[in-house]
N, C-alpha and C. Protein backbone atom coordinates (compact mmCIF):
# COMPACT_ATOMS: atom_id res chain seq x y z
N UNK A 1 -0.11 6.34 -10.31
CA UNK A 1 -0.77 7.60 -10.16
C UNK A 1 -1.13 8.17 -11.53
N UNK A 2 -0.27 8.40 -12.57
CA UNK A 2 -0.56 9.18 -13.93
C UNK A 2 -1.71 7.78 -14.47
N UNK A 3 -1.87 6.73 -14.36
CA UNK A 3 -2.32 5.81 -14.87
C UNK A 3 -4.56 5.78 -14.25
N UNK A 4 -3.93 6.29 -13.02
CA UNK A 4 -5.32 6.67 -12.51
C UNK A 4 -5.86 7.82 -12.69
N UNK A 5 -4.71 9.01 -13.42
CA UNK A 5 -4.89 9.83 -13.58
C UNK A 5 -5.50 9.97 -15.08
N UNK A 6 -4.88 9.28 -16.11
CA UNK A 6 -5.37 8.61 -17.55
C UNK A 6 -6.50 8.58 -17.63
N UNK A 7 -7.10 7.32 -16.83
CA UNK A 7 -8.34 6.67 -16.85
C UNK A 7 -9.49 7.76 -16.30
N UNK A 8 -9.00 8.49 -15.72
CA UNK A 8 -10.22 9.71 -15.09
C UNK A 8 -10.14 10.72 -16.44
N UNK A 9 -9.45 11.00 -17.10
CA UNK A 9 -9.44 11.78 -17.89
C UNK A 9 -10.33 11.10 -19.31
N UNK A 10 -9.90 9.94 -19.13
CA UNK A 10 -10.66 9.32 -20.80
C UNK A 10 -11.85 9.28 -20.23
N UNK A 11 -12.08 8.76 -19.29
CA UNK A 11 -13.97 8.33 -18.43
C UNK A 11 -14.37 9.95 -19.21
N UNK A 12 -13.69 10.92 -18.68
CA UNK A 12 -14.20 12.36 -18.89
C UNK A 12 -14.40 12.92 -20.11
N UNK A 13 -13.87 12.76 -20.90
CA UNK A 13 -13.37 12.24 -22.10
C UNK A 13 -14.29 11.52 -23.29
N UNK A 14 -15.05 10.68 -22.76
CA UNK A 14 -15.33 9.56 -23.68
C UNK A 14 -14.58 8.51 -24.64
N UNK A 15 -13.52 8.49 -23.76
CA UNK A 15 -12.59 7.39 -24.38
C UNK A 15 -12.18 6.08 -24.07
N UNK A 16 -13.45 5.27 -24.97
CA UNK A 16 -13.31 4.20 -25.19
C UNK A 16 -12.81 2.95 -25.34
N UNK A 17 -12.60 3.14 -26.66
CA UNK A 17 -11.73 2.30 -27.42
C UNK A 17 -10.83 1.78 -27.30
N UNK A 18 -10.15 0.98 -27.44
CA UNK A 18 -8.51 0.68 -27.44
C UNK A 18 -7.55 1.48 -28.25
N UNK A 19 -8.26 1.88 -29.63
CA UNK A 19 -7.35 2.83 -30.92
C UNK A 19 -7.39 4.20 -29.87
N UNK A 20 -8.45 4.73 -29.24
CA UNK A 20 -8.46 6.06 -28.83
C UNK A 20 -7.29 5.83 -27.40
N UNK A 21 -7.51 5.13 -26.58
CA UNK A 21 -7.20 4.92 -25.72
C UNK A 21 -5.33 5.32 -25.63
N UNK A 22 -4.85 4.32 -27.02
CA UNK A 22 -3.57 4.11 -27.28
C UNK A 22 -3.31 5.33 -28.07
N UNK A 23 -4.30 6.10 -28.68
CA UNK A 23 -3.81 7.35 -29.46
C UNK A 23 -3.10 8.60 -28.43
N UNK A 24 -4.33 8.89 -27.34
CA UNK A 24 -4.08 9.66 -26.39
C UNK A 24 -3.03 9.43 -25.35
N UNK A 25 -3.14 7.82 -24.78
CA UNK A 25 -1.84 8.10 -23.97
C UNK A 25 -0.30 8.27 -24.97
N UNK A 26 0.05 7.78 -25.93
CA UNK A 26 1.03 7.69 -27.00
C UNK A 26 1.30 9.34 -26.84
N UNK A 27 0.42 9.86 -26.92
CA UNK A 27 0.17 11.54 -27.44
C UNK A 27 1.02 12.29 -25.95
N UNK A 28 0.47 11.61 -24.69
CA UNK A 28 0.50 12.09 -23.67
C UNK A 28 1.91 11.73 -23.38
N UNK A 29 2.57 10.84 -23.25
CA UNK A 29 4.14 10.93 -22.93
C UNK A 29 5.15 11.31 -23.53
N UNK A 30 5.92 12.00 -22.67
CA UNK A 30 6.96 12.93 -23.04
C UNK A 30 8.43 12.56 -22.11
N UNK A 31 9.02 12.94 -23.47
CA UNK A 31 10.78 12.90 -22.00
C UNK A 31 11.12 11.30 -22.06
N UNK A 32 11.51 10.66 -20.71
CA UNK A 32 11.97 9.38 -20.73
C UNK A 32 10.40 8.67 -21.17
N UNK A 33 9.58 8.95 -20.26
CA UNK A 33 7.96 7.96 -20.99
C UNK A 33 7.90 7.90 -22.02
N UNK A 34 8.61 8.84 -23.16
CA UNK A 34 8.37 8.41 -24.81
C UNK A 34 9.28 7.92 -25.15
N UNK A 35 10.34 7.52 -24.52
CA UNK A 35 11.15 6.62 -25.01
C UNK A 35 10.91 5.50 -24.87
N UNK A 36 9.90 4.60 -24.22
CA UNK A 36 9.61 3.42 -24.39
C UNK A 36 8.64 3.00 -25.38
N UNK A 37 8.36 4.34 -26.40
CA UNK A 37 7.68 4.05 -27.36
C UNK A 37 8.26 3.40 -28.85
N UNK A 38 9.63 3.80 -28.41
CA UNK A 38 10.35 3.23 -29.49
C UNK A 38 10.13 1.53 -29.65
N UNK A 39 10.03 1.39 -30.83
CA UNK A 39 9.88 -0.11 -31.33
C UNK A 39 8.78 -0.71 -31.14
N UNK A 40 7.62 0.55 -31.02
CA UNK A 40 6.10 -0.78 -30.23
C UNK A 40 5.41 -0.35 -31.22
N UNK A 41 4.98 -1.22 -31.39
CA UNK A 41 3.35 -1.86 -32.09
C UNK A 41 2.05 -1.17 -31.66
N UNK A 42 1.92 -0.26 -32.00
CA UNK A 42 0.86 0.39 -31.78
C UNK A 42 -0.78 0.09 -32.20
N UNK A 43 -0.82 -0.89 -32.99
CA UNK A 43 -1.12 -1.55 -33.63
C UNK A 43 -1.94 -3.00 -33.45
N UNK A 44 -1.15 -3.45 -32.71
CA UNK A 44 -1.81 -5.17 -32.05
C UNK A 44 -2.82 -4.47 -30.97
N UNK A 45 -4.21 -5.73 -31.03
CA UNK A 45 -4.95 -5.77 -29.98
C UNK A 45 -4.87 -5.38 -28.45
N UNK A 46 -3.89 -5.80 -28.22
CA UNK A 46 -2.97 -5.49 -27.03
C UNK A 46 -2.56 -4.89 -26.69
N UNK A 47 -2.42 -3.49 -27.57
CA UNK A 47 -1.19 -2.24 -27.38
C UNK A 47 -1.09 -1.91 -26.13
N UNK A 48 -2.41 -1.50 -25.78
CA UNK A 48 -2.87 -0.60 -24.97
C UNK A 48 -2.33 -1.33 -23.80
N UNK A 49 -2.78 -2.27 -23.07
CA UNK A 49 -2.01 -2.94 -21.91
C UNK A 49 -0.44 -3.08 -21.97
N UNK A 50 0.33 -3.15 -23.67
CA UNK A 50 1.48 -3.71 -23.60
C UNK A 50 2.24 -2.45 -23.31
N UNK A 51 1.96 -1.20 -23.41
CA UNK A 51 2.07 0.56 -22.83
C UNK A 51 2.13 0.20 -21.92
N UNK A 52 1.55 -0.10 -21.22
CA UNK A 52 0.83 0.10 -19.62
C UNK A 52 1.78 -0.60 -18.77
N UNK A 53 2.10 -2.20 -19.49
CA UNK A 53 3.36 -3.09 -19.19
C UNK A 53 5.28 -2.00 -19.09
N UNK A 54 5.34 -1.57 -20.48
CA UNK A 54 6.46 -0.90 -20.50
C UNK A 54 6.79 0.23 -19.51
N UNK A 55 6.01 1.21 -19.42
CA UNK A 55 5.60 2.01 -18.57
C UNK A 55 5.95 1.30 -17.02
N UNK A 56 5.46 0.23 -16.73
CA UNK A 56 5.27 0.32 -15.60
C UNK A 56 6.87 -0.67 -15.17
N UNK A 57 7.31 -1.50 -16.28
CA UNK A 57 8.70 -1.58 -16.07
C UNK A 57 9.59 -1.05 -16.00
N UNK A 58 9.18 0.18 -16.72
CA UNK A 58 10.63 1.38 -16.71
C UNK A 58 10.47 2.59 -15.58
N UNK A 59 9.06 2.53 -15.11
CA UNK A 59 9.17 3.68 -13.96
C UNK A 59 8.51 2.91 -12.51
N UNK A 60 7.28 2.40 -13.21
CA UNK A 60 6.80 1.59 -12.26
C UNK A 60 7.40 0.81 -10.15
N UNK A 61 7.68 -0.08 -10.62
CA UNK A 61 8.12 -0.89 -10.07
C UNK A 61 9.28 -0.42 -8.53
N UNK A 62 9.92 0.39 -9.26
CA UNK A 62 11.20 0.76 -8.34
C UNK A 62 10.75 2.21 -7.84
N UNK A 63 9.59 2.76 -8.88
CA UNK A 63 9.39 3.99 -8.16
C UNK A 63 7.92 4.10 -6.90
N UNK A 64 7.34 2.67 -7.10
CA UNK A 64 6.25 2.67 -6.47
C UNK A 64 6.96 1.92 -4.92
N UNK A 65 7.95 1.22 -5.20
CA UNK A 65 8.25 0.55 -4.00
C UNK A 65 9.19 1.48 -3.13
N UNK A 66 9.90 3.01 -3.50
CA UNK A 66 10.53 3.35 -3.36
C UNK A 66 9.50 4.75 -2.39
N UNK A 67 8.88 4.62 -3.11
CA UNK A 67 7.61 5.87 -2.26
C UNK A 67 6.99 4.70 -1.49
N UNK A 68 6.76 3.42 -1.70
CA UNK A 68 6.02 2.59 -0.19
C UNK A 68 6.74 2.79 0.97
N UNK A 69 7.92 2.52 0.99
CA UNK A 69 9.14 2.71 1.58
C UNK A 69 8.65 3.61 2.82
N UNK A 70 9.26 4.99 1.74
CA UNK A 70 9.30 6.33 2.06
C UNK A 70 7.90 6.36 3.34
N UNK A 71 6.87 6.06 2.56
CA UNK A 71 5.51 6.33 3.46
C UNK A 71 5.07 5.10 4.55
N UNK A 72 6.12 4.13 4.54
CA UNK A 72 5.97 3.36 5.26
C UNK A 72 6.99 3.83 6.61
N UNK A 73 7.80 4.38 6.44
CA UNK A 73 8.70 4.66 7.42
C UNK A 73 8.26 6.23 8.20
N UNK A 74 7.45 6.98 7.29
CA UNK A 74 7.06 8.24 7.79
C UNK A 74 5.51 7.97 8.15
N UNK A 75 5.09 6.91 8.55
CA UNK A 75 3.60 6.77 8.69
C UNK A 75 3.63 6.92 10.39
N UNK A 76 2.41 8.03 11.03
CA UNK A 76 1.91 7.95 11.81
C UNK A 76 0.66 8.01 12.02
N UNK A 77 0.27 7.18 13.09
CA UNK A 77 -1.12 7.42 13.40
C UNK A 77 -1.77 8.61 13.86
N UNK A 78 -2.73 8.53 13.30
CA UNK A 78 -3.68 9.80 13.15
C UNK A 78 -4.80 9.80 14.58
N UNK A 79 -4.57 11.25 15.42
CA UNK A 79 -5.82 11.13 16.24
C UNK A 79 -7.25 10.50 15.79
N UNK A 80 -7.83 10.64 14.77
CA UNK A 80 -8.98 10.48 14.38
C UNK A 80 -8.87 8.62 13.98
N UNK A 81 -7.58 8.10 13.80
CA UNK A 81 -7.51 7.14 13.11
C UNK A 81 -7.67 5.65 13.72
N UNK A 82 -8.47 4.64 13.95
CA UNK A 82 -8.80 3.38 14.74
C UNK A 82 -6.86 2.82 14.82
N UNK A 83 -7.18 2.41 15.78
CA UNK A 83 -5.79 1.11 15.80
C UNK A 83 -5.73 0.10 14.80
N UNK A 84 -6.95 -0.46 14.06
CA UNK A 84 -7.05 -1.26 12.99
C UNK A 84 -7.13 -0.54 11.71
N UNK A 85 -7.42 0.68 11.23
CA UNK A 85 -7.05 1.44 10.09
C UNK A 85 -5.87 1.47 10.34
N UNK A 86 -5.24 1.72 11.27
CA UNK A 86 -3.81 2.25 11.19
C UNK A 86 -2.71 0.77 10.90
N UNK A 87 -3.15 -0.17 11.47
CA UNK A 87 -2.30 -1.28 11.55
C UNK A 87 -2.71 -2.24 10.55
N UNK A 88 -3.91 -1.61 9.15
CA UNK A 88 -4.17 -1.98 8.06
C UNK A 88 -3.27 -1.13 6.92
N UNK A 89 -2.98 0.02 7.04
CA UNK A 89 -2.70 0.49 6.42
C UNK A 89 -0.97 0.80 6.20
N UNK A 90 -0.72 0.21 7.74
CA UNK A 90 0.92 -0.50 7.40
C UNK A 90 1.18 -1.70 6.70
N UNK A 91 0.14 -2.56 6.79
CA UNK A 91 0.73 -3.41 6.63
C UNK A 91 0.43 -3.40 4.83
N UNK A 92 -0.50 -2.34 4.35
CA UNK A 92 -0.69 -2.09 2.94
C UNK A 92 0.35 -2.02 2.23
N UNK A 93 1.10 -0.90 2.89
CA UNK A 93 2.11 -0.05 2.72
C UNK A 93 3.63 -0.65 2.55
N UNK A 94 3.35 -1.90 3.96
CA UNK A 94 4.65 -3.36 3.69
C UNK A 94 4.90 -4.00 2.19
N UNK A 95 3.20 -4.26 1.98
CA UNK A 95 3.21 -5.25 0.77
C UNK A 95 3.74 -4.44 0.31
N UNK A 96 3.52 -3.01 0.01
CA UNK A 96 4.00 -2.68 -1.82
C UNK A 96 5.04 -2.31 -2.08
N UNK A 97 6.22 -1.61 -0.33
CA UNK A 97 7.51 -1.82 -0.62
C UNK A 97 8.14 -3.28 -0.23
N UNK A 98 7.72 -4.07 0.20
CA UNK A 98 8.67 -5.08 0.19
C UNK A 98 7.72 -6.37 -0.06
N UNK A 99 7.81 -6.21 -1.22
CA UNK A 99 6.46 -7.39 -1.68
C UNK A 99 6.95 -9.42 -1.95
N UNK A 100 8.42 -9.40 -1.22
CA UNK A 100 8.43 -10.69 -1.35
C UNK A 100 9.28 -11.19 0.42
N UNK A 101 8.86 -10.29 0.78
CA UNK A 101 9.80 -10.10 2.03
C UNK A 101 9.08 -11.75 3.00
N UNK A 102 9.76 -12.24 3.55
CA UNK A 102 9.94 -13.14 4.70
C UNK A 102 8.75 -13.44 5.34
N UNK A 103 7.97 -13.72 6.20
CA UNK A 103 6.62 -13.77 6.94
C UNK A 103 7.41 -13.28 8.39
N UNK A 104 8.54 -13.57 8.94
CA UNK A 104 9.36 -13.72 9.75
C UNK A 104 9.71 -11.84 9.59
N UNK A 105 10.46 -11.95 8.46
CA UNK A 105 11.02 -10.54 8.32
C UNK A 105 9.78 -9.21 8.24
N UNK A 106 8.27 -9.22 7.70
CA UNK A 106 7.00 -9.06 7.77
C UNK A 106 6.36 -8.43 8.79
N UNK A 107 6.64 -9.91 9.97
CA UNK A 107 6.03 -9.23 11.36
C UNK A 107 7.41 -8.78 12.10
N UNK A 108 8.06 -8.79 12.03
CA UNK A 108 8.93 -8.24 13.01
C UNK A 108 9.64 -7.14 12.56
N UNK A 109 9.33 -5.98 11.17
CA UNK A 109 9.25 -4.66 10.87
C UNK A 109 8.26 -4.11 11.04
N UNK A 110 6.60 -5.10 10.83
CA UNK A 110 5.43 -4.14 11.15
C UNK A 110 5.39 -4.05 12.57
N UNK A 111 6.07 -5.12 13.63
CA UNK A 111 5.79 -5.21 14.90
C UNK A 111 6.65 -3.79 15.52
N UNK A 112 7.94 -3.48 14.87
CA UNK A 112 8.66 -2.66 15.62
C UNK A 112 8.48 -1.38 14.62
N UNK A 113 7.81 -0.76 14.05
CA UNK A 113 7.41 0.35 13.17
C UNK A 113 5.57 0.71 14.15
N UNK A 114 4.80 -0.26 14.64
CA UNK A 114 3.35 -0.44 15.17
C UNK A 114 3.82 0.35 16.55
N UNK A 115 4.87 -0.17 17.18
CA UNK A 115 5.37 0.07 18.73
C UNK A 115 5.83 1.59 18.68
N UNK A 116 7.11 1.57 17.23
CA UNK A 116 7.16 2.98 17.26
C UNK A 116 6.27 4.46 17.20
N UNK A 117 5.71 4.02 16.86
CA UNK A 117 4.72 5.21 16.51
C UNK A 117 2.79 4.64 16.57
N UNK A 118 2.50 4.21 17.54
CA UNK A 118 1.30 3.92 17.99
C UNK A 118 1.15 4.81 18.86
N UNK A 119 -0.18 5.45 18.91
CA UNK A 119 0.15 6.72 20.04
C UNK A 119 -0.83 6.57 21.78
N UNK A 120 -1.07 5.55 21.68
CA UNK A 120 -1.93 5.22 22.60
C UNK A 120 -0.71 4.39 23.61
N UNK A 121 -0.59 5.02 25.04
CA UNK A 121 0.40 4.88 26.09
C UNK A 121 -0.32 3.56 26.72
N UNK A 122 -1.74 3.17 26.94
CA UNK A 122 -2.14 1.64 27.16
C UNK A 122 -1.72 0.57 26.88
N UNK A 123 -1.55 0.48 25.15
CA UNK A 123 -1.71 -0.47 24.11
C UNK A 123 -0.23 -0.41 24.32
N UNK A 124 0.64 0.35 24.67
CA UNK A 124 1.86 -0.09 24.26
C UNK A 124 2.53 -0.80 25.45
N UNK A 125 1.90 -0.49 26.64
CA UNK A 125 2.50 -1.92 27.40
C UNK A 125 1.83 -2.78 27.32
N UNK A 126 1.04 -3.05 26.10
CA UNK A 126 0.68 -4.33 26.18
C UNK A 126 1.92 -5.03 25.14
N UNK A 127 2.19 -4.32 24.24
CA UNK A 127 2.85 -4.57 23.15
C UNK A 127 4.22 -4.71 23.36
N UNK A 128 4.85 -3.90 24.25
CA UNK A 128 5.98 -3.89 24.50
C UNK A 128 6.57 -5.65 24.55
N UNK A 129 8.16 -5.93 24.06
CA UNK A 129 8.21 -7.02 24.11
C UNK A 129 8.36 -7.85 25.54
N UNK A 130 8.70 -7.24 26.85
CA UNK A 130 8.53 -7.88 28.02
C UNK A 130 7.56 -8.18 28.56
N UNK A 131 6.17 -7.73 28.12
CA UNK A 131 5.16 -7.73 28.54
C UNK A 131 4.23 -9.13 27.73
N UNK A 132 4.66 -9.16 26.54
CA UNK A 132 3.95 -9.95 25.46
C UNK A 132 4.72 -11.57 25.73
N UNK A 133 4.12 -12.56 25.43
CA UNK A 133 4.41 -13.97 25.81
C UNK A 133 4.80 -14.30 24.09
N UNK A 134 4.87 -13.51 22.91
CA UNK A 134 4.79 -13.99 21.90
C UNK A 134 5.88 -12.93 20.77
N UNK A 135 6.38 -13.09 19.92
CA UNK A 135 7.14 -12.02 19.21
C UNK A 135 6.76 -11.54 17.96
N UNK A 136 5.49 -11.99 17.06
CA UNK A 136 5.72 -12.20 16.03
C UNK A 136 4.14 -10.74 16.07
N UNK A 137 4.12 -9.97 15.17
CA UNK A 137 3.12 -8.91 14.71
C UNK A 137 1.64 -8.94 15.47
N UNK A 138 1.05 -9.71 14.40
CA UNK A 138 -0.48 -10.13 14.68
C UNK A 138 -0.91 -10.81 16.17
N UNK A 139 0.12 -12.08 16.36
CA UNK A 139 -0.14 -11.99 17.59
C UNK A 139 -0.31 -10.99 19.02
N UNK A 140 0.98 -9.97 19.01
CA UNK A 140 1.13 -9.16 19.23
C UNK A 140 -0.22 -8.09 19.99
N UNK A 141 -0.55 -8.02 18.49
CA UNK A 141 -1.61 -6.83 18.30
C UNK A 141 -2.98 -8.00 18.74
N UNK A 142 -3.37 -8.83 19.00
CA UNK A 142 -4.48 -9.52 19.14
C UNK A 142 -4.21 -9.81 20.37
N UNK A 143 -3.35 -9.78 21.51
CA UNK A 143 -3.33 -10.04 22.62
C UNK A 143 -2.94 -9.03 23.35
N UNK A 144 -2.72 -7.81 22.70
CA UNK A 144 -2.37 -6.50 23.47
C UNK A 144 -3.35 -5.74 23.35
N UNK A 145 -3.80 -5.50 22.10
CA UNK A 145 -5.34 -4.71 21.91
C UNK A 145 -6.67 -5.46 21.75
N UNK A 146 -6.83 -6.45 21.83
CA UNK A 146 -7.76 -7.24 21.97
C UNK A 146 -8.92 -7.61 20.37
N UNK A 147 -7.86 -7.63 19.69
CA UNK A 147 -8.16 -7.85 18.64
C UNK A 147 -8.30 -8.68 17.86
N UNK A 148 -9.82 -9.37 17.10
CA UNK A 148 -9.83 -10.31 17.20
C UNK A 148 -9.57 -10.79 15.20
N UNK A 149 -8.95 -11.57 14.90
CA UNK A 149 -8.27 -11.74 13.68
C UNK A 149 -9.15 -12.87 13.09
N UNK A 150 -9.47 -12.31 11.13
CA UNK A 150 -10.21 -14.04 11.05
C UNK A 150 -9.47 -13.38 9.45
N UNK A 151 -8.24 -13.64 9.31
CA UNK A 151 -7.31 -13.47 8.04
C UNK A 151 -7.21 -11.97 7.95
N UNK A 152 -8.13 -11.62 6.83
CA UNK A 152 -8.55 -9.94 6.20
C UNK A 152 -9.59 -9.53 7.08
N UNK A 153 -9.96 -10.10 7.69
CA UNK A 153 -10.98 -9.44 8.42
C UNK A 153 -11.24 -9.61 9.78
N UNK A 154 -11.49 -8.36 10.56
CA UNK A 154 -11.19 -8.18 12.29
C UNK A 154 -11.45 -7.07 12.54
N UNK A 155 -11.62 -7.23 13.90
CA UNK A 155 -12.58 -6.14 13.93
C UNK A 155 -11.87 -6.23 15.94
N UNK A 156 -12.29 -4.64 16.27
CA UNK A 156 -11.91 -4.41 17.73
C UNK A 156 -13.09 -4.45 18.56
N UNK A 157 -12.71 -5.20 19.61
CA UNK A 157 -14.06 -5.53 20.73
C UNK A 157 -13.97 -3.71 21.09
N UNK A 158 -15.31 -3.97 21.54
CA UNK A 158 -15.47 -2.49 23.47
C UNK A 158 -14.54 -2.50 23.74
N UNK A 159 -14.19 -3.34 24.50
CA UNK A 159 -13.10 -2.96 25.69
C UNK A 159 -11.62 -2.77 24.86
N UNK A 160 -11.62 -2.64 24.10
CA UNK A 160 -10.04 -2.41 23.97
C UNK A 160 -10.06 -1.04 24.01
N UNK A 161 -8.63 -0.70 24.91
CA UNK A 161 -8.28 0.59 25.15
C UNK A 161 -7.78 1.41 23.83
N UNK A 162 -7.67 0.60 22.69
CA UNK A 162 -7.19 1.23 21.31
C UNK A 162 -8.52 2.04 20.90
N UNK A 163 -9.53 1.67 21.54
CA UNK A 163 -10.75 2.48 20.74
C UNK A 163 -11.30 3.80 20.57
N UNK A 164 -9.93 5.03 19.93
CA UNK A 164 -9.93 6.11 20.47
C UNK A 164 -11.09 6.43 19.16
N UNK A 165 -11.90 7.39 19.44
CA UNK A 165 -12.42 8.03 18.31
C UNK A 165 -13.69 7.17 17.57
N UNK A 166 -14.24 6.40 18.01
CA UNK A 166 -15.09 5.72 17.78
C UNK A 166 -16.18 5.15 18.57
C-alpha cells in the first residue's frame, strides 16, 4: 500500500530517476522503516529496488499475508456482486495469505468459506456436499452453478441461477 502510495506521489511529482526516487523515499521513512536504512548503499544502481526488497522483508510479507487472512475470512458477497467476481476474488485473497498452501488444502478452504457465505439459497444446494458427486472447489462451483472453467478464464452461462445482478 505505502509503495503504491510512493509511486502516485513521484508520477505527481515528477520523479524520475533512480537518485530522486531513492532520495525521497530514504527521506520518507520514519520509526522502524528507517531502521532498515542502516548499512545500505544508497548509492549502487540498484538502491532503489534493494529499499523496496528490505522494506518489504521487514514489514512486507507477514503483514500482507496477515491482512489476506483477515479479509479472506471476513469476505462476503456483495448484492451487486456476480458469483464469479466473488469466487475470483477469494480465491485472490487465498493466494496472498496462504501462498504455498496444498491444491488439496486450496479447494477445500475456498470450497467451505464459498458455501459459507454465498448468498444465493439455489446455488447452495447445489453446492452443498450431499448434493455434489465431487469434493474438491472448482469442480464444485462448475457443476452447481454452471460454470464453465478454461484455467483463468470462465465465464457464467444464462441459466445459472447465480446470475444475480446482471
Amino acid at each position: 500500500m505505502f509503495r503504491d502510495y510512493f509511486r502516485r506521489v513521484a508520477k505527481v511529482k515528477s520523479w524520475t530517476t533512480p537518485d530522486e526516487l531513492i532520495q525521497h523515499l530514504t527521506l520518507a521513512l520514519e520509526g522502524p522503516a528507517a531502521e532498515v536504512l542502516r548499512d545500505f548503499d544508497d548509492i549502487v544502481p540498484t538502491a532503489i529496488d534493494d529499499l523496496w526488497e528490505r522494506l518489504k522483508h521487514r514489514f512486507g510479507n507477514v503483514v500482507e499475508s496477515r491482512e489476506a487472512m483477515r479479509k479472506f475470512e471476513a469476505r462476503w458477497q456483495s448484492d451487486t456482486e456476480t458469483l464469479v467476481e466473488f469466487e475470483q476474488g477469494l480465491r485472490s485473497m487465498f493466494k496472498l495469505a496462504w501462498p504455498t498452501a496444498s491444491t488439496e488444502t486450496r479447494d477445500a478452504t475456498l470450497k467451505r468459506r464459498f458455501e459459507d457465505v454465498v448468498s444465493s439459497a439455489e446455488l447452495l444446494q447445489y453446492l452443498h456436499p450431499s448434493t455434489s458427486s465431487r469434493s474438491d472447489f472448482r469442480t464444485n462451483c462448475r457443476e452447481g452453478a454452471y460454470l464453465s472453467f478454461d484455467d483463468e478464464n470462465y465465464e457464467v452461462e444464462e441459466s445459472c441461477p447465480c446470475r444475480r445482478g446482471t
